[in-house]
N, C-alpha and C. Protein backbone atom coordinates (compact mmCIF):
# COMPACT_ATOMS: atom_id res chain seq x y z
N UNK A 1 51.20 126.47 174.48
CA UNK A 1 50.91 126.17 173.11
C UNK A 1 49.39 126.13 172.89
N UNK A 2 49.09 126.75 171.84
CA UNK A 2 47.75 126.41 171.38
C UNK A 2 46.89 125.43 170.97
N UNK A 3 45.93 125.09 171.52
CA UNK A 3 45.04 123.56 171.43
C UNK A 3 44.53 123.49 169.47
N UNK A 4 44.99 124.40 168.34
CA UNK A 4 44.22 124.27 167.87
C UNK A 4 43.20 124.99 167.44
N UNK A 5 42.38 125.69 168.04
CA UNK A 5 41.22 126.52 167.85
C UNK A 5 41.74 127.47 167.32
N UNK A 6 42.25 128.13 167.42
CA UNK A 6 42.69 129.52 167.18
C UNK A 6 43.11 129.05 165.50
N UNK A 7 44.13 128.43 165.01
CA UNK A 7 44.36 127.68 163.94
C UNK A 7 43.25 127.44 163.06
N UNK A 8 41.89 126.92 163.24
CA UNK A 8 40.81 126.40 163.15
C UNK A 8 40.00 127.91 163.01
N UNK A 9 40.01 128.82 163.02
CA UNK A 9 38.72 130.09 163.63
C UNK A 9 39.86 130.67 162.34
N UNK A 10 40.92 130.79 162.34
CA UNK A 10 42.07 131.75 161.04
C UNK A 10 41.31 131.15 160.05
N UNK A 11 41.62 129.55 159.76
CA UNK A 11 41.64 128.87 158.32
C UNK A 11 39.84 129.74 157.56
N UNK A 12 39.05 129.93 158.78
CA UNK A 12 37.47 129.95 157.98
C UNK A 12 37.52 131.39 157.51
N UNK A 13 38.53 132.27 157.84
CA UNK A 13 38.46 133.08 157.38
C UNK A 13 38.78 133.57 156.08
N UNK A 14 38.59 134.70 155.24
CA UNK A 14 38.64 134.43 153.50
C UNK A 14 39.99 134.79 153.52
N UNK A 15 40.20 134.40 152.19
CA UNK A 15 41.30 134.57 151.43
C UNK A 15 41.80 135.50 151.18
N UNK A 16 40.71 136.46 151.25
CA UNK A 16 40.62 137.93 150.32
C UNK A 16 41.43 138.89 151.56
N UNK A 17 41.42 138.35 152.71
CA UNK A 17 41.95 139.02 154.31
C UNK A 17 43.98 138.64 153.81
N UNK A 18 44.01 137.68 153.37
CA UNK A 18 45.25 137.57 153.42
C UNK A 18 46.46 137.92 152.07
N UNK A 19 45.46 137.48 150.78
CA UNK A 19 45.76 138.10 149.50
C UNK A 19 45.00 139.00 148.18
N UNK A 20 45.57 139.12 147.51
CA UNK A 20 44.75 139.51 146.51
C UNK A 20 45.04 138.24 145.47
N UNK A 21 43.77 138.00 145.19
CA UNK A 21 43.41 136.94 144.30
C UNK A 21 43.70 137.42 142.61
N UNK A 22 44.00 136.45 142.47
CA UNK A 22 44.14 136.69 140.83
C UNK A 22 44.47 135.66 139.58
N UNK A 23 44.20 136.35 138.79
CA UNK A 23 44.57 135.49 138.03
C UNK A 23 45.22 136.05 136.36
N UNK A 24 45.66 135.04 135.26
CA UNK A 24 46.69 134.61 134.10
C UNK A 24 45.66 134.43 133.59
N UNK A 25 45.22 136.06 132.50
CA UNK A 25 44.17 135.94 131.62
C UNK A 25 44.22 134.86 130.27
N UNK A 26 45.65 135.07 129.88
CA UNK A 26 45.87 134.27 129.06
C UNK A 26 46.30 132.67 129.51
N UNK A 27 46.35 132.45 130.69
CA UNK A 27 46.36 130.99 130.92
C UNK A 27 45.35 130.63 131.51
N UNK A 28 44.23 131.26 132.02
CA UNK A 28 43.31 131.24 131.97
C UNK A 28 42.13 130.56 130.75
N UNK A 29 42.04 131.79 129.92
CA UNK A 29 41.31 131.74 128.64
C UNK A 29 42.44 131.91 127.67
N UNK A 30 43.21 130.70 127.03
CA UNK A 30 43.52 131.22 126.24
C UNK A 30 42.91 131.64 124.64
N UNK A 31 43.85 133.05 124.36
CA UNK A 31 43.32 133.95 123.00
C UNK A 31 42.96 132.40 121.91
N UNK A 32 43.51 131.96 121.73
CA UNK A 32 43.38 131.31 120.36
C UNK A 32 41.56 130.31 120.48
N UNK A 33 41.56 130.23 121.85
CA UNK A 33 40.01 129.33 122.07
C UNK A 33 38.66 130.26 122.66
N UNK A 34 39.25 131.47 123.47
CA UNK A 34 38.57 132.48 123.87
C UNK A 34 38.15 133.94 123.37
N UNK A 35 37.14 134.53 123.22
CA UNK A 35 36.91 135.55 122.76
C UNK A 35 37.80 136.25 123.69
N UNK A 36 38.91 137.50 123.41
CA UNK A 36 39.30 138.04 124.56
C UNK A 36 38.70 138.95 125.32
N UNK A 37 37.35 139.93 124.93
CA UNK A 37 37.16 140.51 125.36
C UNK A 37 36.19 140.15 126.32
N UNK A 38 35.23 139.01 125.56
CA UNK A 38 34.33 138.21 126.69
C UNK A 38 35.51 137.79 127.68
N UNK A 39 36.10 137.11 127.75
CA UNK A 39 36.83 136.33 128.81
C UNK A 39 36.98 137.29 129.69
N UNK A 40 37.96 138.50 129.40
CA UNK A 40 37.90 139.55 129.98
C UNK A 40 36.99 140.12 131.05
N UNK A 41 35.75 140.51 130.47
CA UNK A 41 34.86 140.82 131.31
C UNK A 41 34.23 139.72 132.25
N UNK A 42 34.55 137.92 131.74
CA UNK A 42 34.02 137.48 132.90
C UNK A 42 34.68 137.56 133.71
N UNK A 43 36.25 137.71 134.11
CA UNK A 43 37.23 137.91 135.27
C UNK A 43 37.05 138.87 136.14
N UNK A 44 36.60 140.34 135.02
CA UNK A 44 36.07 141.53 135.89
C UNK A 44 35.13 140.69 136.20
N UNK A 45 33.93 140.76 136.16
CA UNK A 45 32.71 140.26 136.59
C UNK A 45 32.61 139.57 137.85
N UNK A 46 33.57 139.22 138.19
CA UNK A 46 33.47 137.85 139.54
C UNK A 46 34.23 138.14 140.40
N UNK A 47 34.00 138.98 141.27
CA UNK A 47 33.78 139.46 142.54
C UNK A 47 35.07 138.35 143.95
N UNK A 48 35.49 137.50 142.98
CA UNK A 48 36.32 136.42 143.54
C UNK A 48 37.73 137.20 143.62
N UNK A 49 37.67 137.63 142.16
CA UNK A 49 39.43 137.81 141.52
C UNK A 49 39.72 139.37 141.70
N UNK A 50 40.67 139.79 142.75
CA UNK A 50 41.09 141.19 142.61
C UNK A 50 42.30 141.49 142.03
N UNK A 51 42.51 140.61 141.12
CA UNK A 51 44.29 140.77 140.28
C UNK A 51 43.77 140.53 139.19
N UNK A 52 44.36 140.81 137.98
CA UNK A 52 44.40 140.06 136.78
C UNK A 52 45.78 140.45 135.55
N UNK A 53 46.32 139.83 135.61
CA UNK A 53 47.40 139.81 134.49
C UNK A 53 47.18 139.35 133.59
N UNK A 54 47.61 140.31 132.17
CA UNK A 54 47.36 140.59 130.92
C UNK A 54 48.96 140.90 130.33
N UNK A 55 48.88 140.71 128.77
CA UNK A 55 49.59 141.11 128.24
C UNK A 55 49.45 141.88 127.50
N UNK A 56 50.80 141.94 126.62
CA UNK A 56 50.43 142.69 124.94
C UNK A 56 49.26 142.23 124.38
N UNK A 57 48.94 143.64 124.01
CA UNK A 57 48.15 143.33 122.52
C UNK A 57 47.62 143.83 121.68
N UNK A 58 48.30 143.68 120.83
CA UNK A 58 48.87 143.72 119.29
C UNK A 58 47.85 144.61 118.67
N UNK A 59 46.24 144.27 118.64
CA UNK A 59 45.26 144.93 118.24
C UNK A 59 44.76 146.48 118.75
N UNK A 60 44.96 147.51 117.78
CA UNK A 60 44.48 148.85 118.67
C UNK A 60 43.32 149.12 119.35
N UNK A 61 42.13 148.63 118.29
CA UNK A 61 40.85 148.58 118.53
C UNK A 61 40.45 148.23 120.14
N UNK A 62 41.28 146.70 120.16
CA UNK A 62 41.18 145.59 121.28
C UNK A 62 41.48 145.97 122.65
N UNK A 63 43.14 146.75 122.40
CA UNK A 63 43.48 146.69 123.61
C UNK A 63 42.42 148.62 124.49
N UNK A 64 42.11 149.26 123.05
CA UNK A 64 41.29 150.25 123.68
C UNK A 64 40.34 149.87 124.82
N UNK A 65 39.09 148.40 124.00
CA UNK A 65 38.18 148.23 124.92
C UNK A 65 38.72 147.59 125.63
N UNK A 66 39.76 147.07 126.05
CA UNK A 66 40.57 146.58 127.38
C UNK A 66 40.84 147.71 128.34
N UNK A 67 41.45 148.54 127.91
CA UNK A 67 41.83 149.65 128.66
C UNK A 67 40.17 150.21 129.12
N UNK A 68 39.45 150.27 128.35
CA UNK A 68 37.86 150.80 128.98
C UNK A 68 37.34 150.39 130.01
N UNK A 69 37.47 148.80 129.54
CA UNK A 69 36.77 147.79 130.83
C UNK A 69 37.32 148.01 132.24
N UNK A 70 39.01 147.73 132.00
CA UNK A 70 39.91 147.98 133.08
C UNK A 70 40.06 149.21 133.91
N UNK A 71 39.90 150.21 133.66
CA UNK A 71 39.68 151.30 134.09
C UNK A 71 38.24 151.46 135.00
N UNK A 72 37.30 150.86 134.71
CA UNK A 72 36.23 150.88 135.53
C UNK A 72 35.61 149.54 136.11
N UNK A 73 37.03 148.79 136.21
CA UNK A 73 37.06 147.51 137.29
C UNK A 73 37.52 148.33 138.34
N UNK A 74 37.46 147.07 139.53
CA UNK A 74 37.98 146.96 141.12
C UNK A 74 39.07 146.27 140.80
N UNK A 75 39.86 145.67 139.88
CA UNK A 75 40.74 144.97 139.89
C UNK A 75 42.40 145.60 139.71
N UNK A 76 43.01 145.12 140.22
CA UNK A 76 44.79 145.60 140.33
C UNK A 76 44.84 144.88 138.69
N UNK A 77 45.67 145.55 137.85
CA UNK A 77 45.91 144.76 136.73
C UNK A 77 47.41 145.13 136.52
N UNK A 78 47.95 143.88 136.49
CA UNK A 78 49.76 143.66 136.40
C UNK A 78 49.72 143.06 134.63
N UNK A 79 51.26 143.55 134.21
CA UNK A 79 51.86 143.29 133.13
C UNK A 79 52.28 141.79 132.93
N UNK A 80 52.39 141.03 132.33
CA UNK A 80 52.76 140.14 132.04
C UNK A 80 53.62 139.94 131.08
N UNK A 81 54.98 139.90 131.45
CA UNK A 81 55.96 140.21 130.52
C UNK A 81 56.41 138.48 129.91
N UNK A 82 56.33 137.74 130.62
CA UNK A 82 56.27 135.98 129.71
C UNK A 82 56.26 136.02 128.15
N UNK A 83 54.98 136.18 128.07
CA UNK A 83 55.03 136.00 126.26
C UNK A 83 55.56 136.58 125.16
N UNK A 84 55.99 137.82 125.87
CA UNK A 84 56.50 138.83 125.18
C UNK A 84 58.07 138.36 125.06
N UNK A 85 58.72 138.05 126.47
CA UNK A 85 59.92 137.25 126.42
C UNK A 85 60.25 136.16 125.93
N UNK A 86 59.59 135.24 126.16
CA UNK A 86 59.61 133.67 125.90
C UNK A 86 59.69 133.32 124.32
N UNK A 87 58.69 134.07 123.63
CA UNK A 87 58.57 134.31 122.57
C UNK A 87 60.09 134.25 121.45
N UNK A 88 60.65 135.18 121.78
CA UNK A 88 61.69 135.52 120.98
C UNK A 88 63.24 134.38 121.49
N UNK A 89 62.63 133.84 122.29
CA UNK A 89 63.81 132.80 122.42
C UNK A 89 65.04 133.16 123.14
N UNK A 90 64.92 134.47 123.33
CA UNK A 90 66.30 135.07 124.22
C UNK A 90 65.99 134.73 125.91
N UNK A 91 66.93 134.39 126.53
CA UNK A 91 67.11 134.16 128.09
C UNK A 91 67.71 135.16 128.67
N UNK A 92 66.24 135.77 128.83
CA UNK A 92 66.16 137.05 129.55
C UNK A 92 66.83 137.03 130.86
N UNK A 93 67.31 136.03 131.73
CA UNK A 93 67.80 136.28 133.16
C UNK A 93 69.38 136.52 132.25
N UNK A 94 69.78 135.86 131.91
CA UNK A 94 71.30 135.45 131.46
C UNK A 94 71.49 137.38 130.78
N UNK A 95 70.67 137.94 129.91
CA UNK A 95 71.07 139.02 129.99
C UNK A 95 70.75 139.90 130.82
N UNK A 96 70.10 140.15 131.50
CA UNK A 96 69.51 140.64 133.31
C UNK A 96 71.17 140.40 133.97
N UNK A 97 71.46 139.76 134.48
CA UNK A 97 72.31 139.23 135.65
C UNK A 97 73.99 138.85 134.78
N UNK A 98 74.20 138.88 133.83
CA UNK A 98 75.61 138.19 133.22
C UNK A 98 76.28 139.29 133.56
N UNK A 99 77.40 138.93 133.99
CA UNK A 99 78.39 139.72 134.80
C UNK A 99 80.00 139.27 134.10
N UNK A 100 80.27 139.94 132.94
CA UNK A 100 81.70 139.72 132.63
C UNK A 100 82.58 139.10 133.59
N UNK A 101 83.24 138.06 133.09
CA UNK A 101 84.69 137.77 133.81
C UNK A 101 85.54 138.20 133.15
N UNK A 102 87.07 139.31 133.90
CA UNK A 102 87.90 139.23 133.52
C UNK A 102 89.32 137.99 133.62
N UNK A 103 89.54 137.93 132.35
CA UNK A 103 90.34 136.99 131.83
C UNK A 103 91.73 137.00 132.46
């Protein structure tokens, strides 16, 4: 068994070796208190975060210079389908997975 060290010499190593970091632009910054496009670029900007999830949005103009910025990040950018779901009140697993019983 190991004394330890080895345990100890892993932990100092970064994060960035084991995941990709990221983050919930909109739980992050949220739209209603944050400029989105500033917020935006500070996430690109910081060299910390190699994920960032985004959603809809609604604005053409907006989501253009999103698509601009994003395109000439280092960052993985995932969909965020939550608000879009949650929103409308339907329970999205229950229609995903409901499996008729016959009677």
């Amino acid at each position: 068994m190991s004394d330890g060290k080895e345990y100890l010499r892993k932990m100092k190593e970064s994060i960035h070796k084991y995941f990709r970091v990221g983050t919930v632009l909109w739980m992050s910054y949220p739209p209603d208190r944050y400029d989105y496009i500033e917020s935006l670029k500070r996430v690109l900007k910081d060299e910390y975060f190699d994920a960032i999830e985004i959603t809809r949005i609604n604005d053409d103009n907006l989501r253009k210079q999103a698509k601009d910025l994003l395109e000439q990040s280092h960052i993985t950018v995932c969909y965020g389908a939550q608000p879009c779901l949650l929103s409308t009140g339907v329970n999205a697993t229950l229609k995903l997975y409901h499996i008729p019983v016959k009677k």
